[in-house]
N, C-alpha and C. Protein backbone atom coordinates (compact mmCIF):
# COMPACT_ATOMS: atom_id res chain seq x y z
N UNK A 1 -11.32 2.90 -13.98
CA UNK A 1 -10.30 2.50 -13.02
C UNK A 1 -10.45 3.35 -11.76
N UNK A 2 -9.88 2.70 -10.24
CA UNK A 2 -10.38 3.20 -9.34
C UNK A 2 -8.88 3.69 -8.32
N UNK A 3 -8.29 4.04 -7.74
CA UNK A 3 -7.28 3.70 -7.42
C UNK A 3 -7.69 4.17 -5.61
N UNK A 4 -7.26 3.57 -5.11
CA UNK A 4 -7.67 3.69 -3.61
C UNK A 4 -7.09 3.06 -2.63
N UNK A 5 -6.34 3.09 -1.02
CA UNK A 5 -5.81 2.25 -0.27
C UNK A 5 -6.66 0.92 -0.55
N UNK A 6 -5.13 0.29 -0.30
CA UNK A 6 -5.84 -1.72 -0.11
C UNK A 6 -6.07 -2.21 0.95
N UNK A 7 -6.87 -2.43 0.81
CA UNK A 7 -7.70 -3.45 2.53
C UNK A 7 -7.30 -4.80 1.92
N UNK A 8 -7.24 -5.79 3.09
CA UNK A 8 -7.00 -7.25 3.12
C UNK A 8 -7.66 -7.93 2.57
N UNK A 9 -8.36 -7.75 2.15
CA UNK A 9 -9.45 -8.49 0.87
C UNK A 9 -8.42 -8.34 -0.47
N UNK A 10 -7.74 -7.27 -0.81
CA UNK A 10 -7.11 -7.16 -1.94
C UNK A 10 -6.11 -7.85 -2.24
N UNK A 11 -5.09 -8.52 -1.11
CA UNK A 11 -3.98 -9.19 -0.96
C UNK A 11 -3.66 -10.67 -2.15
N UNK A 12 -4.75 -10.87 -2.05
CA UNK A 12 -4.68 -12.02 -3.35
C UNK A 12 -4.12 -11.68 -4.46
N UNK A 13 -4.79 -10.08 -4.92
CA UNK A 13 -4.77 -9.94 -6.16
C UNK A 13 -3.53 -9.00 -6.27
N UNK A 14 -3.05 -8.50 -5.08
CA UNK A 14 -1.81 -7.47 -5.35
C UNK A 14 -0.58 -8.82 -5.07
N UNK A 15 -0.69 -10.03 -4.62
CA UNK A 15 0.26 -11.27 -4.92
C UNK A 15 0.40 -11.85 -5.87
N UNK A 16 -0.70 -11.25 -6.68
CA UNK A 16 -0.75 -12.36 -8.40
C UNK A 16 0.18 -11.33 -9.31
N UNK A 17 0.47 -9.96 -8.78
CA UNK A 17 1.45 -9.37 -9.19
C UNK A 17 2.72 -9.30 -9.19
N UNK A 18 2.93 -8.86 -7.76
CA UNK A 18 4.24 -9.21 -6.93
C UNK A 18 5.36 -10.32 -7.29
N UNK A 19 4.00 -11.68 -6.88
CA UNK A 19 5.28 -12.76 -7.07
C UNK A 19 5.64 -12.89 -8.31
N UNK A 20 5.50 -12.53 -9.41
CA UNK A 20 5.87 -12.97 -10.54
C UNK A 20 6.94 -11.77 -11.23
N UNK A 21 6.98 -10.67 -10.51
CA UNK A 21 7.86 -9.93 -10.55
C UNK A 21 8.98 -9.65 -10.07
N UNK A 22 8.61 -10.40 -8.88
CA UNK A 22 10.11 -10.32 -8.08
C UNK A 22 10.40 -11.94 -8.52
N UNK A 23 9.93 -12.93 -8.78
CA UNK A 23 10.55 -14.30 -9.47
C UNK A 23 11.00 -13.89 -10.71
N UNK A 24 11.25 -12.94 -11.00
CA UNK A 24 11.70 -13.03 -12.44
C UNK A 24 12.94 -12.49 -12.28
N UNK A 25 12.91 -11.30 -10.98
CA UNK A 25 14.10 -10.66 -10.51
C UNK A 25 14.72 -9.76 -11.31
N UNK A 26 14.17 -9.12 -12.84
CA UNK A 26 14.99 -8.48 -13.29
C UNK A 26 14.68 -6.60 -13.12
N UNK A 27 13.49 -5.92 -12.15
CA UNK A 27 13.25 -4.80 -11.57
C UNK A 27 13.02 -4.55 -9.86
N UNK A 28 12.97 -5.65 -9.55
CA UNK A 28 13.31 -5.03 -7.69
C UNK A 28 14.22 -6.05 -7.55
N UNK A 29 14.80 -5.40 -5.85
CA UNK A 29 15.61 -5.68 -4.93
C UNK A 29 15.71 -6.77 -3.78
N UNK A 30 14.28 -7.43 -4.27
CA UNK A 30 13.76 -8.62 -3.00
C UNK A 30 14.40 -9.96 -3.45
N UNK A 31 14.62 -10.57 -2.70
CA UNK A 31 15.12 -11.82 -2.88
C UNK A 31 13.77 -12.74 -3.88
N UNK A 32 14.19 -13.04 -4.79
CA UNK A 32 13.61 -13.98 -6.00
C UNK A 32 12.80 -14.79 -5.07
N UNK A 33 12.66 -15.39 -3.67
CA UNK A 33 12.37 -16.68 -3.30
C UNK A 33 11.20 -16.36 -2.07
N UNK A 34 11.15 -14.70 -2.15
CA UNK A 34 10.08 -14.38 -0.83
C UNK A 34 9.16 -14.99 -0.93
N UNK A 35 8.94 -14.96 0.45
CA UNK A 35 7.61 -15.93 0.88
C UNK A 35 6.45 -14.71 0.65
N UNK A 36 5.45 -15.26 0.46
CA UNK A 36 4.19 -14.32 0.61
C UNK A 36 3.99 -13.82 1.80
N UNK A 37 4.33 -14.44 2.93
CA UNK A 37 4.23 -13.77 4.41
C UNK A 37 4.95 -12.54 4.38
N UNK A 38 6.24 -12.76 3.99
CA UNK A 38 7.59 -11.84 4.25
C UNK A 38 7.19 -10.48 3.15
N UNK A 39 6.34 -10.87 2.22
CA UNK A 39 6.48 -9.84 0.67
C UNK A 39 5.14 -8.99 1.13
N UNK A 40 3.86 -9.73 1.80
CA UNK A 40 3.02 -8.97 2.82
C UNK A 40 3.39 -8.19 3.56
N UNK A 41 4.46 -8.58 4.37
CA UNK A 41 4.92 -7.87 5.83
C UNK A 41 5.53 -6.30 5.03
N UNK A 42 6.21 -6.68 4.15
CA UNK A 42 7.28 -5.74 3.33
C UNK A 42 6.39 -4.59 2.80
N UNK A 43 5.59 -5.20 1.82
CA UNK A 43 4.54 -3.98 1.36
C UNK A 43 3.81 -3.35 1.73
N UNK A 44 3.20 -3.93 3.03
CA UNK A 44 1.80 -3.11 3.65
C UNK A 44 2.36 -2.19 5.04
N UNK A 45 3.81 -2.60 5.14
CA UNK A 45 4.28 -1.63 6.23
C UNK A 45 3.94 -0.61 6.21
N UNK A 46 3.96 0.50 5.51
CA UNK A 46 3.26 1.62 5.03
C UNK A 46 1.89 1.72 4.57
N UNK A 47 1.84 2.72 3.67
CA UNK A 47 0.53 2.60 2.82
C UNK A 47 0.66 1.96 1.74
N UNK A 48 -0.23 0.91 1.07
CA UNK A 48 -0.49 0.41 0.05
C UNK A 48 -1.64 0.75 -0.31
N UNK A 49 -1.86 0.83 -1.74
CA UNK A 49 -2.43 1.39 -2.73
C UNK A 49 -2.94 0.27 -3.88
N UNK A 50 -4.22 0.03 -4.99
CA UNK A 50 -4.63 -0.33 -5.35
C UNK A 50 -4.76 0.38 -6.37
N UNK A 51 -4.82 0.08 -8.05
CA UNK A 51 -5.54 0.57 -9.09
C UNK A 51 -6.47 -0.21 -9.61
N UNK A 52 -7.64 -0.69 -9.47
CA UNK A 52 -8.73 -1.61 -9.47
C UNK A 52 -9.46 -1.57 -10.69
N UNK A 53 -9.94 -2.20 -11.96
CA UNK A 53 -10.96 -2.17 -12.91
C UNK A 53 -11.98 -2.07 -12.17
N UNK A 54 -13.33 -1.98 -13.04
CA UNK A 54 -14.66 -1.70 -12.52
C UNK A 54 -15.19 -3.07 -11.80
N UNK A 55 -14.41 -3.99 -12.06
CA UNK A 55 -14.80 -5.77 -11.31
C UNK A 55 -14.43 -5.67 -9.97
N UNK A 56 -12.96 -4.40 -9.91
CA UNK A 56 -12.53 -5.03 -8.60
C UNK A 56 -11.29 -5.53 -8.85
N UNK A 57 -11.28 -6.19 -9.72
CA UNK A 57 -9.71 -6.56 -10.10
C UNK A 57 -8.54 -5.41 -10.26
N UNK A 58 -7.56 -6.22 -9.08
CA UNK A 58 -6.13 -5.17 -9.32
C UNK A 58 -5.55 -5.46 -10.29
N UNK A 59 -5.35 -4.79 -10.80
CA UNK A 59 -4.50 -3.94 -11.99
C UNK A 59 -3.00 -3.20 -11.81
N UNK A 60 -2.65 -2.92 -10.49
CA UNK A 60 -1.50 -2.47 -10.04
C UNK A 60 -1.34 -2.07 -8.61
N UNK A 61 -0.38 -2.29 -8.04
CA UNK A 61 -0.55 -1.73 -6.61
C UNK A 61 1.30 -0.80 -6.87
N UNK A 62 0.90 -0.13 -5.40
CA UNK A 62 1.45 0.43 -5.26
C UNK A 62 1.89 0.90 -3.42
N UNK A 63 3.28 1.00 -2.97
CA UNK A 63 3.51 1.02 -1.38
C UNK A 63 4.16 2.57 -1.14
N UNK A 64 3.82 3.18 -0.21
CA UNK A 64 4.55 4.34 0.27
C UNK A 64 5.15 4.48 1.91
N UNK A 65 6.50 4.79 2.11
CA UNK A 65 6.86 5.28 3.16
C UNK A 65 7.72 6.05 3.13
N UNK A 66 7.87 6.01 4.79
CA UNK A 66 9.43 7.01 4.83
C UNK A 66 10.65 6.43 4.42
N UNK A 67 11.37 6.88 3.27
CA UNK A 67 12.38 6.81 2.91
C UNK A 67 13.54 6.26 4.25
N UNK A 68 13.81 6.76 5.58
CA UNK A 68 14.74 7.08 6.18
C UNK A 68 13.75 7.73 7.35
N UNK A 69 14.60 7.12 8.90
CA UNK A 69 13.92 7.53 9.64
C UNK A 69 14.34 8.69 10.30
N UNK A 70 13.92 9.16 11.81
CA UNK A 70 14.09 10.35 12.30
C UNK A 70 14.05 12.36 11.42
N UNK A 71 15.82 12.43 11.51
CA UNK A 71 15.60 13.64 10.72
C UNK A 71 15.99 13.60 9.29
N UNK A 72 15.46 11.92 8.45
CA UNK A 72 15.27 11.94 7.36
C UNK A 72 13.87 11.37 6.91
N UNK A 73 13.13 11.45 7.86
CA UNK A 73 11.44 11.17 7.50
C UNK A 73 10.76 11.81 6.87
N UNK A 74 11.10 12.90 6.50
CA UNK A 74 10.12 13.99 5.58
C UNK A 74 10.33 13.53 3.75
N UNK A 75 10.85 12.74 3.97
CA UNK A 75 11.21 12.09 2.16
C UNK A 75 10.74 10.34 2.15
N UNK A 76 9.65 10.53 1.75
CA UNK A 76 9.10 9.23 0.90
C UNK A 76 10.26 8.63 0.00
N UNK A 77 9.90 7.27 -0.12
CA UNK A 77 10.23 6.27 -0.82
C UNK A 77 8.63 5.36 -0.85
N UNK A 78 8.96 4.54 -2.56
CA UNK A 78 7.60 3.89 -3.28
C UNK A 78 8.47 3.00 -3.38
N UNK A 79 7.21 1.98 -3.89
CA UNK A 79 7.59 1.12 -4.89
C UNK A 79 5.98 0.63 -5.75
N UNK A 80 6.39 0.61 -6.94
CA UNK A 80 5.11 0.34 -7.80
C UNK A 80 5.10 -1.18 -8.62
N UNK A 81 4.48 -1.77 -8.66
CA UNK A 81 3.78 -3.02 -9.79
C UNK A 81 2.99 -2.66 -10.44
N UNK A 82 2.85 -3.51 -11.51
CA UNK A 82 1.70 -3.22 -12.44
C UNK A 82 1.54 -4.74 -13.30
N UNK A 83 0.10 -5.24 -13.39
CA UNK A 83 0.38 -6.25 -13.85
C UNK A 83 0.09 -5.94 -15.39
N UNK A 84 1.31 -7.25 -15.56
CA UNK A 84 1.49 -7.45 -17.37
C UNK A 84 -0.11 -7.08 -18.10
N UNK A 85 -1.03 -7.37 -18.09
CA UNK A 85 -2.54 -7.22 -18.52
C UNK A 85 -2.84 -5.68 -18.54
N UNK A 86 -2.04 -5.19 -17.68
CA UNK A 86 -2.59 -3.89 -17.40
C UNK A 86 -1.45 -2.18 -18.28
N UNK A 87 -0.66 -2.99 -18.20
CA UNK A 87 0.85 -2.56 -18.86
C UNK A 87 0.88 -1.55 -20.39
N UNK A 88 1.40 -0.37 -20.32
CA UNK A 88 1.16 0.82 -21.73
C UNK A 88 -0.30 1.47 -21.37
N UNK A 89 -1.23 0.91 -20.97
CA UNK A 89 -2.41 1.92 -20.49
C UNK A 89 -2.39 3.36 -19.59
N UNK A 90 -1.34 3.38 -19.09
CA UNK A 90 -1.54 4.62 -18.29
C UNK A 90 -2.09 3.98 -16.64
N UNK A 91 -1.65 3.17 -16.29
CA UNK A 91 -2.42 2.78 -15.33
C UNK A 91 -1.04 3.12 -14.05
N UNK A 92 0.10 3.04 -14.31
CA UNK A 92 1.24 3.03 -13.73
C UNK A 92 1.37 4.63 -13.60
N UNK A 93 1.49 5.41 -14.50
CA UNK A 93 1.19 6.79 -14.45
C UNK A 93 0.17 7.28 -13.29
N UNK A 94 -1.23 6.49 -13.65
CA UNK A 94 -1.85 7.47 -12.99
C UNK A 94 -1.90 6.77 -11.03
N UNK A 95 -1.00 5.83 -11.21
CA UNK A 95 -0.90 5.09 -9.89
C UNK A 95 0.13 6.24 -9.52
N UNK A 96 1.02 6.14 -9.88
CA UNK A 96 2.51 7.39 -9.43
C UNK A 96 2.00 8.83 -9.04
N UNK A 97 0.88 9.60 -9.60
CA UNK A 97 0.17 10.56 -9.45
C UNK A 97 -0.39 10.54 -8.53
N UNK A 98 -1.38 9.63 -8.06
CA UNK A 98 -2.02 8.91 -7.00
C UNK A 98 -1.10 9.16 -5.52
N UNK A 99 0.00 8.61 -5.72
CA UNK A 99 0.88 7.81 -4.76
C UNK A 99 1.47 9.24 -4.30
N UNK A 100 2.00 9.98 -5.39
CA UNK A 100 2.89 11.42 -5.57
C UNK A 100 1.71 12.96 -4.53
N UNK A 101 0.64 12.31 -4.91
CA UNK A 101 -0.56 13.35 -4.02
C UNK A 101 -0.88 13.28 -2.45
N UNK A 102 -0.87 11.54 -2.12
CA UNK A 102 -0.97 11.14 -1.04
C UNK A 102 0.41 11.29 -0.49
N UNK A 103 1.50 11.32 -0.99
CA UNK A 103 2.63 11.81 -0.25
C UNK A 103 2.86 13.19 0.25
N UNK A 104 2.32 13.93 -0.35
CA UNK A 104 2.52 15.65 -0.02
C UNK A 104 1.01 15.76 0.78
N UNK A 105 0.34 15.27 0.56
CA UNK A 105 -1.15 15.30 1.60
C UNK A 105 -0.76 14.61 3.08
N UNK A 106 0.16 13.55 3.14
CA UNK A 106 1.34 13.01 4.51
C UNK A 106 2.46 13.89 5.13
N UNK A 107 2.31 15.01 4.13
CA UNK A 107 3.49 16.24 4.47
C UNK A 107 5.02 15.40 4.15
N UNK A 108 5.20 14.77 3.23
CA UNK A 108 6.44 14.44 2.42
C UNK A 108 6.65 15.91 1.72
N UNK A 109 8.22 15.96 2.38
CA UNK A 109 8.63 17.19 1.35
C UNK A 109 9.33 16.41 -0.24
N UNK A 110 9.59 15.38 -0.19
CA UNK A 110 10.31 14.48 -1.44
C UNK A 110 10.04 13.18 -1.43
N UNK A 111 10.08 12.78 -2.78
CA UNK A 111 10.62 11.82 -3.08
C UNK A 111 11.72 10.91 -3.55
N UNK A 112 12.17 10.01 -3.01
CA UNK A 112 13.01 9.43 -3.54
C UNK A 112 13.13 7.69 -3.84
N UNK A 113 13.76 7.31 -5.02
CA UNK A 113 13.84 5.92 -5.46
C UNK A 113 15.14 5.39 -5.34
N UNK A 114 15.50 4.81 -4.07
CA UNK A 114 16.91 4.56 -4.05
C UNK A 114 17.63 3.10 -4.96
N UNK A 115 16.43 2.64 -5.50
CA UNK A 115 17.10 1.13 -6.60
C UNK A 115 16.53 1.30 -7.74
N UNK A 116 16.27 2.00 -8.57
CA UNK A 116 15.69 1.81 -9.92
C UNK A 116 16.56 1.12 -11.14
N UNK A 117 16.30 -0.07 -11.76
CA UNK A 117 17.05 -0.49 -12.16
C UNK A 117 17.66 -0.21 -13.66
N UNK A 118 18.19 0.36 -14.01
CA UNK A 118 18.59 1.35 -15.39
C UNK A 118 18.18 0.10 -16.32
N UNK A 119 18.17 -0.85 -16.29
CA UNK A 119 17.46 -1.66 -17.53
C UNK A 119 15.76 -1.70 -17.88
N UNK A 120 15.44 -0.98 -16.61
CA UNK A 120 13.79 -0.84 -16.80
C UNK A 120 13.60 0.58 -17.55
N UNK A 121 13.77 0.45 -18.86
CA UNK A 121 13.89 1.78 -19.38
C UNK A 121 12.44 2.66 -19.28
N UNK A 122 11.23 1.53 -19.20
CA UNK A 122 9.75 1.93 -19.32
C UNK A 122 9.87 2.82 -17.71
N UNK A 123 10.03 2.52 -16.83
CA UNK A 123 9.56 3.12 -15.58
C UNK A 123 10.76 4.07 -15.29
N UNK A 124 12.21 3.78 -15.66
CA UNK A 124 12.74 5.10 -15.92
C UNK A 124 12.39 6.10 -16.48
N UNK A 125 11.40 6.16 -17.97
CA UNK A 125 11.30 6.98 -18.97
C UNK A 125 9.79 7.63 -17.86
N UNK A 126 9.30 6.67 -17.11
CA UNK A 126 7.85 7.08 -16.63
C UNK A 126 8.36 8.08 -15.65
N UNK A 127 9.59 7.78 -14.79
CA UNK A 127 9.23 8.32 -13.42
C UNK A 127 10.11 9.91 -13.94
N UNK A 128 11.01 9.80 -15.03
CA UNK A 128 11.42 11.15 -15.58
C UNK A 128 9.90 12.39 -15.88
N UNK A 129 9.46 11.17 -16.72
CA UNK A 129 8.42 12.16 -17.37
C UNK A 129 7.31 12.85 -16.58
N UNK A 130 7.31 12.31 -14.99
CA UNK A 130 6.79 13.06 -14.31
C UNK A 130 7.31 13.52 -12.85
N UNK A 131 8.19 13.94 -13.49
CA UNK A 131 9.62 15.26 -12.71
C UNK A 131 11.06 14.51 -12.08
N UNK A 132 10.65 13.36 -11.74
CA UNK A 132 11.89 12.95 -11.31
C UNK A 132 13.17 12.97 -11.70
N UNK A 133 14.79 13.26 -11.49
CA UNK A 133 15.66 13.14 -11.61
C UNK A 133 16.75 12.13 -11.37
N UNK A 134 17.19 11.86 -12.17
CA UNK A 134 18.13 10.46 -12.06
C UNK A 134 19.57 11.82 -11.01
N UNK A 135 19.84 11.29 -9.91
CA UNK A 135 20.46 11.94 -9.23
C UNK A 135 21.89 11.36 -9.09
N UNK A 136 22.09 9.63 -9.67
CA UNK A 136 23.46 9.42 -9.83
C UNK A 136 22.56 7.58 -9.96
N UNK A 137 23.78 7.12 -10.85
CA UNK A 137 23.98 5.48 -11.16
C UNK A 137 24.81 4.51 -10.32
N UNK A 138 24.26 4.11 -9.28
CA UNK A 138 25.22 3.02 -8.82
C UNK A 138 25.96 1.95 -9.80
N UNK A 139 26.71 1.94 -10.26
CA UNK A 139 27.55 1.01 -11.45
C UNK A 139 27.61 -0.49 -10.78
N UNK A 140 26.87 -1.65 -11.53
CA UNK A 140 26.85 -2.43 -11.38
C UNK A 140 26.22 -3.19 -10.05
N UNK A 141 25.24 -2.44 -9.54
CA UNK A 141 24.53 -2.31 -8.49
C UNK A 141 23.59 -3.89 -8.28
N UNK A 142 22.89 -3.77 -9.27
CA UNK A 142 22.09 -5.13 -9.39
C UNK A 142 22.46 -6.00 -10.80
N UNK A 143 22.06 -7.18 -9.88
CA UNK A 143 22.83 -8.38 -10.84
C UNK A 143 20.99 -8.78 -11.45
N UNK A 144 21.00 -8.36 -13.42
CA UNK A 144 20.32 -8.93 -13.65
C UNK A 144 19.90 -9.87 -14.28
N UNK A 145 19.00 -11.22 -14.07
CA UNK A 145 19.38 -12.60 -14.44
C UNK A 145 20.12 -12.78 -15.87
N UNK A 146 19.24 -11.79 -16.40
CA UNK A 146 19.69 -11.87 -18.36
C UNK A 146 21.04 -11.20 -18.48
N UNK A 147 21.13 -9.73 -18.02
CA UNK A 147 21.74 -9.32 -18.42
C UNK A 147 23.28 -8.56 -17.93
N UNK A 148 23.28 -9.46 -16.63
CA UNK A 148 24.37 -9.63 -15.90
C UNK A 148 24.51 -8.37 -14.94
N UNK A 149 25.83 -7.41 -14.47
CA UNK A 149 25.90 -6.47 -13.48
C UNK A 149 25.37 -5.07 -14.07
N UNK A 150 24.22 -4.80 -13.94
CA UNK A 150 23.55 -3.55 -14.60
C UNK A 150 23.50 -1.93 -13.19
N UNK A 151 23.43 -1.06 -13.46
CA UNK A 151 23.30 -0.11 -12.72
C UNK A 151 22.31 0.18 -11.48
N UNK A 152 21.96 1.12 -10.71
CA UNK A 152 21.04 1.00 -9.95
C UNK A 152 20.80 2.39 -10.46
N UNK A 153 19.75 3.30 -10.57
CA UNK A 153 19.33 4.63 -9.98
C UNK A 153 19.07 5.10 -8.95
N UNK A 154 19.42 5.77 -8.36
CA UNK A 154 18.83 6.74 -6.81
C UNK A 154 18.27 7.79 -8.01
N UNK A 155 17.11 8.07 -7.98
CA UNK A 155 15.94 8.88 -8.67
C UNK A 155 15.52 9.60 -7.66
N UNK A 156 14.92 11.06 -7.56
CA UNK A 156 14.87 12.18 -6.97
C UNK A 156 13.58 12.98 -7.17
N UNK A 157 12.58 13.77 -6.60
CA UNK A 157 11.54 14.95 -6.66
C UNK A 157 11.34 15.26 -5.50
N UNK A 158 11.21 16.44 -5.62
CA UNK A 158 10.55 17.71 -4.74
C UNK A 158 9.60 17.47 -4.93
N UNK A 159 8.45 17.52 -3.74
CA UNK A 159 7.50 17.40 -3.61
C UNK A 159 6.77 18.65 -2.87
């Protein structure tokens, strides 16, 4: 596995992710119905990131920016995918590591996750296990399709 910024050649394959994650609506914040233009515009604003097999095929992407602008720019905000195929391998881990290096190499003093959705227990349990802090629960924050008004996380690291 390769993990490296995405060039426009990759866009296909970081959409065969995306849309089927945010159509399902039950771990991000995007409207269920984005267009691929709008979900482009959204992700590559920053840096985007790639975790690639030896074919070339993405396997997970991943976006970084500033959290907050002016004299709150020194704190990153992500957001990560991973496709189902690729999922329990360690591939999400070592994307977050990836993402977590190139942020302090940008001179990010932190990170932060201002929507994590407390029903995603896998990427909660991930982003704990490599330092992050659940810093408080928005109660009933996001509505999820199954399982109705569930919490949000604002998640936290020093970087």
């Amino acid at each position: 596995m390769l993990i490296r910024e995405a060039g426009a050649d990759d866009w296909p394959g970081i959409w065969a992710i995306i849309r089927p994650v945010v159509e399902a609506g039950e771990t991000f914040t995007w409207d269920r119905d984005v267009s691929q233009e709008r979900a482009r515009a959204m992700w590559t604003a920053g840096h985007a990131y790639v975790a690639v097999d030896e074919s070339g095929a993405v396997l997970a992407t991943a976006e970084l920016h500033r959290n907050q602008g002016g004299p709150g720019s020194h704190v990153a905000n992500a957001g990560f995918m991973v496709s189902p195929s690729a999922q329990g391998r360690g591939v999400g881990r070592a994307l977050c590591a990836h993402v977590l290096q190139e942020a302090r190499r940008l001179g990010y003093r932190a990170m932060q996750f201002n929507a994590v959705v407390e029903t995603n227990v896998r990427a909660v349990r991930l982003w704990q296990s490599l330092g992050f802090e659940i810093l408080t629960t928005v109660p009933e924050a996001f509505h999820h399709p199954n399982k109705g008004f569930v919490g949000l996380h604002v998640m936290y690291l020093k970087l």
